[in-house]
N, C-alpha and C. Protein backbone atom coordinates (compact mmCIF):
# COMPACT_ATOMS: atom_id res chain seq x y z
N UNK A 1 0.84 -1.18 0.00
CA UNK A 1 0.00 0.00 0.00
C UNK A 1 0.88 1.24 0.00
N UNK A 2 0.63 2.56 -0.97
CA UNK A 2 1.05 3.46 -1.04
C UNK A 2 -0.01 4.19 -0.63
N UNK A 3 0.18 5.53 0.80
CA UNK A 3 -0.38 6.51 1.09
C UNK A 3 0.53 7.95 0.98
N UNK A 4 -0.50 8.64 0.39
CA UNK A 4 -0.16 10.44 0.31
C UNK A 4 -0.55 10.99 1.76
N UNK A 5 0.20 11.81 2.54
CA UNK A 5 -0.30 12.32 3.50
C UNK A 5 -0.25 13.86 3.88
N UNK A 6 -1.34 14.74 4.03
CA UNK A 6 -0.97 15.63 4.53
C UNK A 6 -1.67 16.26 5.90
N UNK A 7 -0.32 16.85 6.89
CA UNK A 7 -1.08 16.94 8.18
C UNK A 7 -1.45 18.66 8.14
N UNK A 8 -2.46 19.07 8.99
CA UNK A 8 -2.80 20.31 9.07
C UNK A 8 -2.75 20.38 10.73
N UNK A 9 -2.64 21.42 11.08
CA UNK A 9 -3.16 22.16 12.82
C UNK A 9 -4.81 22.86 12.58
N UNK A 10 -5.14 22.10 13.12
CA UNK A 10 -6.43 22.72 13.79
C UNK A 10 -6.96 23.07 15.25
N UNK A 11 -8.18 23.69 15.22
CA UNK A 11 -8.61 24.00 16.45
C UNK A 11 -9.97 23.68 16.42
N UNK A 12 -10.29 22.73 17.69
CA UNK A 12 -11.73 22.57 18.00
C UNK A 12 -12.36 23.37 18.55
N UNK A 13 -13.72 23.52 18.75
CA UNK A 13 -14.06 24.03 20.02
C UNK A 13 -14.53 23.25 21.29
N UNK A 14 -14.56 23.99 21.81
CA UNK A 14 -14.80 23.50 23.57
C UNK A 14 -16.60 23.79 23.77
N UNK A 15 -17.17 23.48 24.72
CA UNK A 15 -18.41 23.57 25.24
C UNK A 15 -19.15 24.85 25.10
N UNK A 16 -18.07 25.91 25.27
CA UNK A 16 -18.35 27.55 25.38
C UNK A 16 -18.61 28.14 23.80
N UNK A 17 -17.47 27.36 22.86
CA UNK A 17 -17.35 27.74 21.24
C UNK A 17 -16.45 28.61 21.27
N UNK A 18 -15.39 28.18 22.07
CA UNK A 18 -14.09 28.99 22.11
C UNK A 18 -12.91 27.94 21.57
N UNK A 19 -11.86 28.23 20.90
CA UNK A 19 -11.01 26.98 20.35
C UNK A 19 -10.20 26.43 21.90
N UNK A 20 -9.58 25.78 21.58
CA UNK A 20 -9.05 24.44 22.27
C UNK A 20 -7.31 24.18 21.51
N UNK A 21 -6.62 23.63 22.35
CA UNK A 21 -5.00 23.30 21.87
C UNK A 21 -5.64 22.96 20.50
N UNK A 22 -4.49 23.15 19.82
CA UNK A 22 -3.95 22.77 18.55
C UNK A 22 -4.12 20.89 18.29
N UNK A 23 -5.34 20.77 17.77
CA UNK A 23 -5.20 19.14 17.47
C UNK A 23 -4.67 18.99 15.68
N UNK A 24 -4.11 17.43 15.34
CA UNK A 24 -3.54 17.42 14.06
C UNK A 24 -4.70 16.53 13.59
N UNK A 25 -4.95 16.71 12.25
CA UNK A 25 -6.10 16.26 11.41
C UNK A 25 -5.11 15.93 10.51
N UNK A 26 -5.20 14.48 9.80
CA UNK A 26 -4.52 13.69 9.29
C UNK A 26 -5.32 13.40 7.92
N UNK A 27 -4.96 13.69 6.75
CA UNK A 27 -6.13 13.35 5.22
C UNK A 27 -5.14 12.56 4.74
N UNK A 28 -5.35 11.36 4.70
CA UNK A 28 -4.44 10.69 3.64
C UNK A 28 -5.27 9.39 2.58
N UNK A 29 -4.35 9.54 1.35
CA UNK A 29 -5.46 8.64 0.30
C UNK A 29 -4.39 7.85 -0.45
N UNK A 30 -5.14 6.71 -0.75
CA UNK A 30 -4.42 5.57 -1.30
C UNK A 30 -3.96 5.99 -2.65
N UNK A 31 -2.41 6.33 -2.58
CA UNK A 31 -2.15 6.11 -4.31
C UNK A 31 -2.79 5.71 -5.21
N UNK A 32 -2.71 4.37 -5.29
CA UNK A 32 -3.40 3.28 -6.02
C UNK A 32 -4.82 3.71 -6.48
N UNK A 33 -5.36 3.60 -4.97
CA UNK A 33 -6.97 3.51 -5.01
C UNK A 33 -7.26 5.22 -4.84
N UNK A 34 -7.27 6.35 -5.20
CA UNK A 34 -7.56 7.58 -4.98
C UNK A 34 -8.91 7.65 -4.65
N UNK A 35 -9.71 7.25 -4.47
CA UNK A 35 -11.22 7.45 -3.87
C UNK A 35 -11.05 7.11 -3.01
N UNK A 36 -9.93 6.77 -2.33
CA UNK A 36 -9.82 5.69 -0.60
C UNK A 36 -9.16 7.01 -0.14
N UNK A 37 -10.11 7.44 0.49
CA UNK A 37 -9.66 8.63 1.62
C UNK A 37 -9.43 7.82 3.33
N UNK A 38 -8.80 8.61 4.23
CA UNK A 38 -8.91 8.31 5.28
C UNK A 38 -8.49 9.35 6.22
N UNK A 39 -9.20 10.06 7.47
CA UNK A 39 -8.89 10.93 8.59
C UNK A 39 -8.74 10.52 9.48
N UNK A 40 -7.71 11.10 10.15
CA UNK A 40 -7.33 10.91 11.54
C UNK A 40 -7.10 12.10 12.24
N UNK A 41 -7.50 11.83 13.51
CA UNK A 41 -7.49 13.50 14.39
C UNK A 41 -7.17 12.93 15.35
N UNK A 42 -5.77 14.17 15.90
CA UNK A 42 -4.81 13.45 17.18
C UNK A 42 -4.92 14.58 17.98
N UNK A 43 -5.10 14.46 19.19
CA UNK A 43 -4.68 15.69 20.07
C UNK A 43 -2.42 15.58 20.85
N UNK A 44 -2.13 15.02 20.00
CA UNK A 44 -0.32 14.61 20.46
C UNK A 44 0.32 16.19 20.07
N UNK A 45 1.67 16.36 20.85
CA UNK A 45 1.81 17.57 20.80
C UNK A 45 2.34 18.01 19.76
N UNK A 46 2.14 19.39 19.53
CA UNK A 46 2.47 19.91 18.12
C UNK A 46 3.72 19.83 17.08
N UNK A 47 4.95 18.80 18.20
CA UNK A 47 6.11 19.07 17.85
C UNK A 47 5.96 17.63 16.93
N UNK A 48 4.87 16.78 17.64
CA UNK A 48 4.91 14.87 16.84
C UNK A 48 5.30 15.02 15.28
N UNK A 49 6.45 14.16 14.91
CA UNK A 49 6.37 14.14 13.60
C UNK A 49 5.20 13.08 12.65
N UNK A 50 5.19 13.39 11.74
CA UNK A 50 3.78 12.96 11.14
C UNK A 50 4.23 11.62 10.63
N UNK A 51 5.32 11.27 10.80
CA UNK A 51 5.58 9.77 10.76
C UNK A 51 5.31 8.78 11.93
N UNK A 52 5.27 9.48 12.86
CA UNK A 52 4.61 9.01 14.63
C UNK A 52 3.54 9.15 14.22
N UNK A 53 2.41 10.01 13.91
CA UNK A 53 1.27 10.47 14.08
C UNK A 53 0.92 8.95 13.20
N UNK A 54 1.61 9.02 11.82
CA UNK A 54 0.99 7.71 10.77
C UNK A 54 1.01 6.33 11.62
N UNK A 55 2.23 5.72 12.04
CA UNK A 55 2.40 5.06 12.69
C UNK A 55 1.24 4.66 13.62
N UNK A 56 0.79 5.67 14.43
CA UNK A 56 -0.43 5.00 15.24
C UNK A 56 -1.13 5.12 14.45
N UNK A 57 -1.66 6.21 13.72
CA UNK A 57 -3.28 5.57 12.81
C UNK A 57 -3.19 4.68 12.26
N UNK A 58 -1.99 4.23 11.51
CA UNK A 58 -2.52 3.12 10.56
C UNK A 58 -2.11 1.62 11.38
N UNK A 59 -1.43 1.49 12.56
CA UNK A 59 -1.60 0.66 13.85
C UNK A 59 -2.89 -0.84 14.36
N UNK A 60 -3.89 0.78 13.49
CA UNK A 60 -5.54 -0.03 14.00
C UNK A 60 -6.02 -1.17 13.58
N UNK A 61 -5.24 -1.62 12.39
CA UNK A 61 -5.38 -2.54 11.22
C UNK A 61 -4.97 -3.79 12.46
N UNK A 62 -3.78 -3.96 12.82
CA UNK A 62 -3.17 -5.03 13.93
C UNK A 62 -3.88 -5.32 15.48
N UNK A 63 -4.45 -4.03 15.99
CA UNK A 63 -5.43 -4.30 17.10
C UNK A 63 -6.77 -5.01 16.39
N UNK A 64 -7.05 -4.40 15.74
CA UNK A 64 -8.32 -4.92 14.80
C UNK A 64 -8.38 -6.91 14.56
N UNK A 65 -7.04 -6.86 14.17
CA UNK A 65 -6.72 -8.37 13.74
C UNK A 65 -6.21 -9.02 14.99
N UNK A 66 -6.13 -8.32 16.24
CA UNK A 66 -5.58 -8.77 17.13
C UNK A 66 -6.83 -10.02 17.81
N UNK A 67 -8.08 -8.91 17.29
CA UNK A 67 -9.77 -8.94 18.10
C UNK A 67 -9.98 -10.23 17.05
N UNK A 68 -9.74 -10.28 16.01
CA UNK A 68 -11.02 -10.85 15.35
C UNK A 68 -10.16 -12.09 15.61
N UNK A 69 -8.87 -12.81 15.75
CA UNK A 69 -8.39 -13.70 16.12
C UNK A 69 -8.86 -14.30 17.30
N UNK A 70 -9.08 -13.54 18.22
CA UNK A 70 -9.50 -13.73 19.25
C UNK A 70 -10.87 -14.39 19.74
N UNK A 71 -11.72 -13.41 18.72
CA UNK A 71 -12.99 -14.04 18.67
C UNK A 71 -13.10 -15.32 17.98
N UNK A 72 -12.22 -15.53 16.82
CA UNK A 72 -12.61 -16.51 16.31
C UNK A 72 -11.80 -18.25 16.81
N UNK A 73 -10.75 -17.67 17.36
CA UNK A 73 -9.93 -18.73 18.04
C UNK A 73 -10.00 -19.27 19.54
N UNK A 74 -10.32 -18.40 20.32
CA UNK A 74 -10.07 -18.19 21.85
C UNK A 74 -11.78 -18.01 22.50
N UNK A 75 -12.46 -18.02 21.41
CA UNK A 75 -13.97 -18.23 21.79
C UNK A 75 -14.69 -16.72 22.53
N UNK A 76 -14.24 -15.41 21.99
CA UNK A 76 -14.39 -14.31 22.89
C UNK A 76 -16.12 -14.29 22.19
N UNK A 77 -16.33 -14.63 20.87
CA UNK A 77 -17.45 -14.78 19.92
C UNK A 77 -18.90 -15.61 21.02
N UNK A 78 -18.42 -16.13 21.64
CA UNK A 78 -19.29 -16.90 22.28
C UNK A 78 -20.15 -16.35 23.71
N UNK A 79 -20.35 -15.28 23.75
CA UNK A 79 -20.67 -14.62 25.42
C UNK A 79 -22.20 -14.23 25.38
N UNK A 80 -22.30 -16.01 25.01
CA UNK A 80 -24.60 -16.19 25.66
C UNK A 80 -24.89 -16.75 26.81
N UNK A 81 -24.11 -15.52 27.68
CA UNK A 81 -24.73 -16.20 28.93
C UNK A 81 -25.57 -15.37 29.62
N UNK A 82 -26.27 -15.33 31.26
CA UNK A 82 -27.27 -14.27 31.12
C UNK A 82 -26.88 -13.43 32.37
N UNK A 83 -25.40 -14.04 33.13
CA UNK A 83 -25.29 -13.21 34.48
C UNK A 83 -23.66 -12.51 34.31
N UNK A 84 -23.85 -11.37 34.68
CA UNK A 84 -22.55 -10.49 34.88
C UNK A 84 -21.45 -11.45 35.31
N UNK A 85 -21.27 -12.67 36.31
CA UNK A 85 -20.20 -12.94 36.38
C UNK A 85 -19.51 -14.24 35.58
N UNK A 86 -21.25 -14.45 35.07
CA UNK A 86 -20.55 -15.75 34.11
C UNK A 86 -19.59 -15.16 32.83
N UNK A 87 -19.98 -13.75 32.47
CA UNK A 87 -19.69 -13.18 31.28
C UNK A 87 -17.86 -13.03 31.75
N UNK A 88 -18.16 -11.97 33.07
CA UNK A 88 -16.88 -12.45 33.94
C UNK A 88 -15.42 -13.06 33.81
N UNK A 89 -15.89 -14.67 34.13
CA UNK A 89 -15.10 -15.82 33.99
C UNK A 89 -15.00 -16.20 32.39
N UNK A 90 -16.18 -16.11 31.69
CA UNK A 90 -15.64 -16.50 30.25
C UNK A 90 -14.51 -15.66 29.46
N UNK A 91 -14.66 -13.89 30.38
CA UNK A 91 -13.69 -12.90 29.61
C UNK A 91 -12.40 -13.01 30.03
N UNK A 92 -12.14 -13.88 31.23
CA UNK A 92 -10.82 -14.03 32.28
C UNK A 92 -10.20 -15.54 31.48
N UNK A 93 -11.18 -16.78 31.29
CA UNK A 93 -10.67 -17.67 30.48
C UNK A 93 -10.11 -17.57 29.08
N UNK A 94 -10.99 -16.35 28.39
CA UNK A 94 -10.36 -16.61 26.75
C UNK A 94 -9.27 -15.90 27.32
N UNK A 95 -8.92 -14.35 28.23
CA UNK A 95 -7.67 -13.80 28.04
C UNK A 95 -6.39 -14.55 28.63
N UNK A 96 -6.53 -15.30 29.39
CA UNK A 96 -5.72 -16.36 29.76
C UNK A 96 -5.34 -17.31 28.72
N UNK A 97 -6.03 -17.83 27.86
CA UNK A 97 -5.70 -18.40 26.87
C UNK A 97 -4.96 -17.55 25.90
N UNK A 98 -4.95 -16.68 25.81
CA UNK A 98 -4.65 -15.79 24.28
C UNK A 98 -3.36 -15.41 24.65
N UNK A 99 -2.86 -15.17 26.25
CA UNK A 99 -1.61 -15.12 26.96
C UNK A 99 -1.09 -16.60 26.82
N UNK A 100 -1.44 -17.67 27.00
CA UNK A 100 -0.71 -18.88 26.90
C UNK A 100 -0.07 -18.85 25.72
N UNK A 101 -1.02 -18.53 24.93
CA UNK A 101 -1.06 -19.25 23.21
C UNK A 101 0.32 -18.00 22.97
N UNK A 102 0.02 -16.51 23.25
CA UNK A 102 1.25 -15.63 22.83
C UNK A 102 2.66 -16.06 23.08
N UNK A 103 2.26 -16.19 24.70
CA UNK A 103 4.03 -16.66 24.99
C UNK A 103 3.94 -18.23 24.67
N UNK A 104 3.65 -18.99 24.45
CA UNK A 104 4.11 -20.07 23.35
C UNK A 104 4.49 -19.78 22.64
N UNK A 105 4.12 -19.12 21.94
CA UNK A 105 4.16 -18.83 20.09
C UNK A 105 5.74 -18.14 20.56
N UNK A 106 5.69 -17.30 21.75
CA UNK A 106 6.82 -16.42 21.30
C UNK A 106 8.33 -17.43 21.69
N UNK A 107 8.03 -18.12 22.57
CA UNK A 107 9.11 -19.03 22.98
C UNK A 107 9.36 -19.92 22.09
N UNK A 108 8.35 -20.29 21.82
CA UNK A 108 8.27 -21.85 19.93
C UNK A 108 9.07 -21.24 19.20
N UNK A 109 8.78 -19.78 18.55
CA UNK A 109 8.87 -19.42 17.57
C UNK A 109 10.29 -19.90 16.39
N UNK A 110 11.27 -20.12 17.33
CA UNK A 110 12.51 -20.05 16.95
C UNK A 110 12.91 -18.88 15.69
N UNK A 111 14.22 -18.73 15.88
CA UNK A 111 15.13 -17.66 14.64
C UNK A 111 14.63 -18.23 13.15
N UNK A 112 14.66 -17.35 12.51
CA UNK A 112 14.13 -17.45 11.00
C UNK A 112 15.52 -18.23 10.45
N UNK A 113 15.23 -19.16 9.78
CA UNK A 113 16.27 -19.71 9.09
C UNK A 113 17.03 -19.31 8.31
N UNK A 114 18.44 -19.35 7.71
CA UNK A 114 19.11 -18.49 6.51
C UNK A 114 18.24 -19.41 4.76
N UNK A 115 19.64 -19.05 4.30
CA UNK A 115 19.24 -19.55 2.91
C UNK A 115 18.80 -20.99 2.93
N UNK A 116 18.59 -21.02 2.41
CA UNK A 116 17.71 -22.96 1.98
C UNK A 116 19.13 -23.54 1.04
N UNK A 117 19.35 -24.74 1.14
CA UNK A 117 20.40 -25.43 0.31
C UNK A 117 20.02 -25.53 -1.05
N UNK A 118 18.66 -24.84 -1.58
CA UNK A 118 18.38 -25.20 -3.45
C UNK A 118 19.48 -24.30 -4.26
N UNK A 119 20.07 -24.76 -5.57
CA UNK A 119 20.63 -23.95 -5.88
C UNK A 119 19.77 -22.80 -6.95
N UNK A 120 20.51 -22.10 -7.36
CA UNK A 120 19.96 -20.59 -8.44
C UNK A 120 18.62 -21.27 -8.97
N UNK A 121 18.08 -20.45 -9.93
CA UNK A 121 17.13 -20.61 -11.13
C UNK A 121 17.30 -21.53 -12.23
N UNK A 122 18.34 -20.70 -12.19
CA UNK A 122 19.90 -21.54 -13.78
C UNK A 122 20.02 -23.19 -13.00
N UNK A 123 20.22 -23.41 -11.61
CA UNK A 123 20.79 -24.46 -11.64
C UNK A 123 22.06 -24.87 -10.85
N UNK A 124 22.89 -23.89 -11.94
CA UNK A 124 24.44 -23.56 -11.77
C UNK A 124 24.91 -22.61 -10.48
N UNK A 125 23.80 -21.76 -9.88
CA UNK A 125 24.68 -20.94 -8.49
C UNK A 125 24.35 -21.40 -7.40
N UNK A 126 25.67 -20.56 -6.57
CA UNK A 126 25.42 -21.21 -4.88
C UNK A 126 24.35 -20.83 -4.82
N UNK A 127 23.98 -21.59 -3.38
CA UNK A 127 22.19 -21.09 -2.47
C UNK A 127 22.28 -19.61 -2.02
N UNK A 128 21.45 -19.12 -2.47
CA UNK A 128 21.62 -17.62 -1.73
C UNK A 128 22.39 -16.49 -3.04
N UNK A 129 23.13 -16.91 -3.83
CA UNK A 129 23.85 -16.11 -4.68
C UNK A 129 23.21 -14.77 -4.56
N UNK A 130 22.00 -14.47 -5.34
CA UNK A 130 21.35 -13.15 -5.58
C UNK A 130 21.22 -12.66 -4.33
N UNK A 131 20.77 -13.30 -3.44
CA UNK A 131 20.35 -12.12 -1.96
C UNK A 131 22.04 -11.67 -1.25
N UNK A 132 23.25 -13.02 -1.53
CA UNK A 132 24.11 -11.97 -0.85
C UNK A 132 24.79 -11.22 -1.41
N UNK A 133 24.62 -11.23 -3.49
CA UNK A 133 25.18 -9.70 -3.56
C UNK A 133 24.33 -8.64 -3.30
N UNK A 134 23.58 -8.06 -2.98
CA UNK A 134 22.68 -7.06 -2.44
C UNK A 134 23.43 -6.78 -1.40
């Protein structure tokens, strides 16, 4: 994905209809797709560079995928029950699970492997040729 971004300073108002600190309003649109607009409005201080500012907006995509994993793996999808504490214990069991399953994953995970022993395209080169002249 390619995004264009440009940030502006603005001012809200407050309750009275008097402005308020300096918040940043974020317009950015998909290269590609130019009808794909998207805003973001930060109250972070005026000095944030707009590569921080991007950074968390476009962030939401990974919490987002964090949830729907959740629901669909760890059973958060499932909460038909009819008393406050059963809801409770079912929200304390999936997050306990979703902590097991993380630090597994993160301890399992092991180091990414190097090159693979296949040789070139051709046939004829070492494993790896093209990536280690780069």
């Amino acid at each position: 994905m390619v995004w264009k971004a440009k940030r502006l300073l603005v001012w809200l108002r407050d309750e009275n209809g008097l402005p308020t600190c300096p918040h940043h309003l974020i317009v950015t649109y998909n290269v590609l797709e130019p009808q794909t607009l998207k805003y973001f409005l930060s109250n972070a201080p005026e000095d944030t560079p707009v590569q921080t500012l991007l950074l968390v907006a476009f962030s939401r995509w990974k919490i987002e995928r964090m949830f729907e994993d959740g629901k669909g793996e760890l059973g958060l999808d499932h909460f038909e029950v009819r008393k406050f504490c059963s809801i409770q214990r079912h929200l304390i069991l999936s997050c306990v699970s979703y902590l097991f399953l993380a630090e597994f994953h993160h301890m399992h995970r092991g180091e990414k492997c190097g090159f693979d022993d296949l040789p070139g395209s051709n046939g004829s080169e070492l494993p790896g040729a093209l990536v280690d002249t780069w």
